[in-house]
Protein backbone atom coordinates (compact mmCIF):
# COMPACT_ATOMS: atom_id res chain seq x y z
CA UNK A 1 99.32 118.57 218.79
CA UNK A 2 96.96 115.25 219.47
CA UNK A 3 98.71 114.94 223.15
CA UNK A 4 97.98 118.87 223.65
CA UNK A 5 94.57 118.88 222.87
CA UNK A 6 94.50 115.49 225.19
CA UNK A 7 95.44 117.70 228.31
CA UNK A 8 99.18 116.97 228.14
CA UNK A 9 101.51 119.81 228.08
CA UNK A 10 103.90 118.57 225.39
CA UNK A 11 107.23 119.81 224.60
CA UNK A 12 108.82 118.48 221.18
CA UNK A 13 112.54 119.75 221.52
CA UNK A 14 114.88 119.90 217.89
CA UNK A 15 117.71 118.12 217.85
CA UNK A 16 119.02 119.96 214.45
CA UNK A 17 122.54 120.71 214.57
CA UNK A 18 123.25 118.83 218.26
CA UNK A 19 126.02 117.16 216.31
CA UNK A 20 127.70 120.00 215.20
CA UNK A 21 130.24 121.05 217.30
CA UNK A 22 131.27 116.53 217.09
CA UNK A 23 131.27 114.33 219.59
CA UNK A 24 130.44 113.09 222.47
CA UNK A 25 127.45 113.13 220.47
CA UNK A 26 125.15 111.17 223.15
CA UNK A 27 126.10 114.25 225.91
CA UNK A 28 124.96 116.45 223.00
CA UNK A 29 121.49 115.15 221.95
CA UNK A 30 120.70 114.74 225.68
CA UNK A 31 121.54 118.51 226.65
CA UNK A 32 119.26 119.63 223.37
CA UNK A 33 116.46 117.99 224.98
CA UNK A 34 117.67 119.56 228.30
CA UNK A 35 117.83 123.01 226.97
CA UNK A 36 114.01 122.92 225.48
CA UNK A 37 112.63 121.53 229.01
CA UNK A 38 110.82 124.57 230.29
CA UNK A 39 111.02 123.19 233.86
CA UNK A 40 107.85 124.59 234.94
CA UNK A 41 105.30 122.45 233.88
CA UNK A 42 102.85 120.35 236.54
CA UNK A 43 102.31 116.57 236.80
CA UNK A 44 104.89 113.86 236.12
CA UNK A 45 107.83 114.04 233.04
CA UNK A 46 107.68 111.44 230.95
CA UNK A 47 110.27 111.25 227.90
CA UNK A 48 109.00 109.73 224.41
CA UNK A 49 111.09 108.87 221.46
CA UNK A 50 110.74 107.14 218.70
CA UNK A 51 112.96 104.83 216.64
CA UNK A 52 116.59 105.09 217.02
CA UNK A 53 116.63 107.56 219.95
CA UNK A 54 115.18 105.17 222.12
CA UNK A 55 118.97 104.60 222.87
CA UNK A 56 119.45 108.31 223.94
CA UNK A 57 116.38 108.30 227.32
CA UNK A 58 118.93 107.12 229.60
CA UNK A 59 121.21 110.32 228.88
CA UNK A 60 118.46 112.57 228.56
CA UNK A 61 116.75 111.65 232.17
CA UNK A 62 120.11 112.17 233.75
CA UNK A 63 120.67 115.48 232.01
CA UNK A 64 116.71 116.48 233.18
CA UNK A 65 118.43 116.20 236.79
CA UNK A 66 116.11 113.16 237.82
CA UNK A 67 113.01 115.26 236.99
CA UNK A 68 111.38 112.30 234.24
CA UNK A 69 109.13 110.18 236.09
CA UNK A 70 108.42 107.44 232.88
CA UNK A 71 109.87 106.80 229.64
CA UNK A 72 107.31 105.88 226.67
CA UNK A 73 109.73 104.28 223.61
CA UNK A 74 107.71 104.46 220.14
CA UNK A 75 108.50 101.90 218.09
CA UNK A 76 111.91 102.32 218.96
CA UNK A 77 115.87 100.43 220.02
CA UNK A 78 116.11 99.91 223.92
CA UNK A 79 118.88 101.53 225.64
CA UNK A 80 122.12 99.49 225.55
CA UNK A 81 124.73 101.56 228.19
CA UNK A 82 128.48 100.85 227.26
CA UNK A 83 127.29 99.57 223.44
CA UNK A 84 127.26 101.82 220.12
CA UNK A 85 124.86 101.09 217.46
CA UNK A 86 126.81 99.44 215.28
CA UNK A 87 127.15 96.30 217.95
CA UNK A 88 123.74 96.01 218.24
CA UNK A 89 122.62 95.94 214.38
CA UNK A 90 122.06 92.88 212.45
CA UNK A 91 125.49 92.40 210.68
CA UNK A 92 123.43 93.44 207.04
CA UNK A 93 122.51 96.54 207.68
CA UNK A 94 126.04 97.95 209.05
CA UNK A 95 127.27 96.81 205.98
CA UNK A 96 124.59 98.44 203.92
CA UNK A 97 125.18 101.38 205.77
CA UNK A 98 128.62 101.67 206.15
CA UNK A 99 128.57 101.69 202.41
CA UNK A 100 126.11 104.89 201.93
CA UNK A 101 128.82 106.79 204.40
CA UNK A 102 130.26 109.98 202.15
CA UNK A 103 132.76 112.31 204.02
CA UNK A 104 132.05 110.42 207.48
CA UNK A 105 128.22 111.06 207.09
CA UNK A 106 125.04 109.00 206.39
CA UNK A 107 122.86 110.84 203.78
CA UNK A 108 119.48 111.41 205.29
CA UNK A 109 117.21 108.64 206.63
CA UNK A 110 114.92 107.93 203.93
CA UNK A 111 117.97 107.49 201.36
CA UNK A 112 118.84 104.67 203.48
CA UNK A 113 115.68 102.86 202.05
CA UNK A 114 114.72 101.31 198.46
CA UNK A 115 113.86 103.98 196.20
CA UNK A 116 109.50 104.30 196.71
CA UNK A 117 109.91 103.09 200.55
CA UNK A 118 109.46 106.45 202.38
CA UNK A 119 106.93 107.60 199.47
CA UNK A 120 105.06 104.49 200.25
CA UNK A 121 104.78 105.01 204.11
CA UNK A 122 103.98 108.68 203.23
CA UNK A 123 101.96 109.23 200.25
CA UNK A 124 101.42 112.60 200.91
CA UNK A 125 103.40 114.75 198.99
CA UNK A 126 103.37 117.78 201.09
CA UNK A 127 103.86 115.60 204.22
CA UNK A 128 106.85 113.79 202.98
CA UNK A 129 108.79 116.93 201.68
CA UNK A 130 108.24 118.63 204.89
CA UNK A 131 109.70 115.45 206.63
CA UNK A 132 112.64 114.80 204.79
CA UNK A 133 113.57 118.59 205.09
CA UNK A 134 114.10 117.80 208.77
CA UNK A 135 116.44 114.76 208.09
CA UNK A 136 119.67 115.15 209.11
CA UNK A 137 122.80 113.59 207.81
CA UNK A 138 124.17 111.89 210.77
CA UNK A 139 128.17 111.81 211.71
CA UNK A 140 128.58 107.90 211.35
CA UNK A 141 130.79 108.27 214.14
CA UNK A 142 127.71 108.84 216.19
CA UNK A 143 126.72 105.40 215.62
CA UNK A 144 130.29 104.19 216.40
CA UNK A 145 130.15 105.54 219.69
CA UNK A 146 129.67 103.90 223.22
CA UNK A 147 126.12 104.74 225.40
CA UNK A 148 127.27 106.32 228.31
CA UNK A 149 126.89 104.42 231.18
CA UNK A 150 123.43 104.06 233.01
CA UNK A 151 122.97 106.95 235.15
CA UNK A 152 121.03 105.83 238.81
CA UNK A 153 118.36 108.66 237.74
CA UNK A 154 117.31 105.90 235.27
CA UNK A 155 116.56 103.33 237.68
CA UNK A 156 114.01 105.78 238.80
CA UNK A 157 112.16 106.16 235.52
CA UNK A 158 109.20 103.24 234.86
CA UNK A 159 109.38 102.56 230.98
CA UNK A 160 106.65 101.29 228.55
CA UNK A 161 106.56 100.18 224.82
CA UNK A 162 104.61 100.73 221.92
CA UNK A 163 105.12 98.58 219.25
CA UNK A 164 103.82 100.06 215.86
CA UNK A 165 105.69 98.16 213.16
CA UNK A 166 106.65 94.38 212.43
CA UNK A 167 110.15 95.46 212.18
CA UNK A 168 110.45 96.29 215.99
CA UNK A 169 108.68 92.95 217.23
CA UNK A 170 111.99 91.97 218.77
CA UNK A 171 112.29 95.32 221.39
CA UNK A 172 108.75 95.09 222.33
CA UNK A 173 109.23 91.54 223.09
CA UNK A 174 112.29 92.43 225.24
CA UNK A 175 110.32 94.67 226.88
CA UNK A 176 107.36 92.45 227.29
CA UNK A 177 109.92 90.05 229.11
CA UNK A 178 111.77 93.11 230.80
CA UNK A 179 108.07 93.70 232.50
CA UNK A 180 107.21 96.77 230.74
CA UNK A 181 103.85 97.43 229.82
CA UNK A 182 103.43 96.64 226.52
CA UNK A 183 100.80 98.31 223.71
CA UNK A 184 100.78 96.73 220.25
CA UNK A 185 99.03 98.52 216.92
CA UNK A 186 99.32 97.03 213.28
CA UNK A 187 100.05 100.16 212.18
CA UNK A 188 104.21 101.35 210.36
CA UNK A 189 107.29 103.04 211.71
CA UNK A 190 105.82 106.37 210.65
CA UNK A 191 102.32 106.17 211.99
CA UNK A 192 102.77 108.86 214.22
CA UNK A 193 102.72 111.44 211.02
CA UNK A 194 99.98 109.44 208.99
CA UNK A 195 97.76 108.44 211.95
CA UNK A 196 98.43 110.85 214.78
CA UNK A 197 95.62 110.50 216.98
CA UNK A 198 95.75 106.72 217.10
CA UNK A 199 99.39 107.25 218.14
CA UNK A 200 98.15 110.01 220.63
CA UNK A 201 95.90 107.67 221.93
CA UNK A 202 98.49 104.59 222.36
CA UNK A 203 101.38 107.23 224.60
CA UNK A 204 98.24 108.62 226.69
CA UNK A 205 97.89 104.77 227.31
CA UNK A 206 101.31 104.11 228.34
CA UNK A 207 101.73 107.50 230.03
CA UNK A 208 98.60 106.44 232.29
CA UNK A 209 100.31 102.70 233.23
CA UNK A 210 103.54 104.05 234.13
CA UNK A 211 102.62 107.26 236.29
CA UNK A 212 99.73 106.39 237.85
């Protein structure tokens, strides 16, 4: 809502049930996306995403058909084409997550956490119930699977990083070195719900370096 009443005509696509109908699960997410692109809008796409599906940008540009012009990635992994998730988490938490896996699924996101941890981030009752209703439980076999290759669409797109949480120091450094433009708040991983126009304000930032 902050980026709309900025000027920007935002889309924010649901990727509920992608995973269904089972894998390729990175083909699926991307075509979600794909599907809830109205295709009609002016100025330059640029793709956002937040915390793990920084990893799934280089699928959904090359499912947009080469349309994205920049990629903004919120506190979020970098795409690793060829790796799964597993291979690129610290060695602790795929054990502590292998471990919550019940019938080949992860229970939701914020059961992945101390008990308090999510409550803590969101202290708002009525917030936090009406985001854990939208957590999935993902196929662990999602995070098992390969990235597909790097499609040449992405070469095309000019990322940037925003770095809201301590815990994600290590991408925006990457990027930092990878010669992204960088933007750093001391802020958490869930800003974006608790203080959504300083988050606004950060992707107009990095939506201005890489299109202009």
């Amino acid at each position: 809502m902050c980026l709309r009443e900025a000027g920007h005509a935002a889309v924010t696509p649901s990727l509920l049930g992608a995973l269904e109908d089972g894998p390729p699960y990175y083909p699926a997410f991307a075509r979600a996306v794909a599907d809830d692109y109205p295709g009609d809008e002016d100025g330059p796409v640029v793709l956002i995403a937040h915390s793990g599906a920084g990893a799934l940008l280089p699928a959904v540009a090359a499912a947009l058909g080469g349309a994205v012009r920049a990629a903004v990635f919120v506190d979020a992994v970098l795409p690793a084409p060829g790796a799964d998730w597993f291979s690129t988490a610290p060695e602790h938490l795929r054990g502590h997550l292998t471990a919550l896996v019940h019938d080949g699924r992860l229970p939701p996101w914020h059961e992945w956490f101390p008990p308090g941890t999510v409550a803590a981030l969101l202290p708002d009752t009525a917030l936090r119930d009406r985001f854990i209703a939208e957590l999935p439980r993902l196929p662990v076999a999602y995070l098992r699977e390969p990235a597909p290759p790097e499609d040449p669409s992405w070469g095309r797109v000019r990322p940037a990083y925003i770095r809201l949480s301590a815990a994600y120091d290590s991408e925006a450094d990457e990027a930092a070195r990878l010669g992204w433009p960088v933007l750093r708040a001391d802020a958490d991983h869930l800003a974006m719900l608790t203080r959504p126009e300083t988050v606004a304000t950060l992707i107009a930032q990095a939506i201005r370096r890489t299109t202009v």
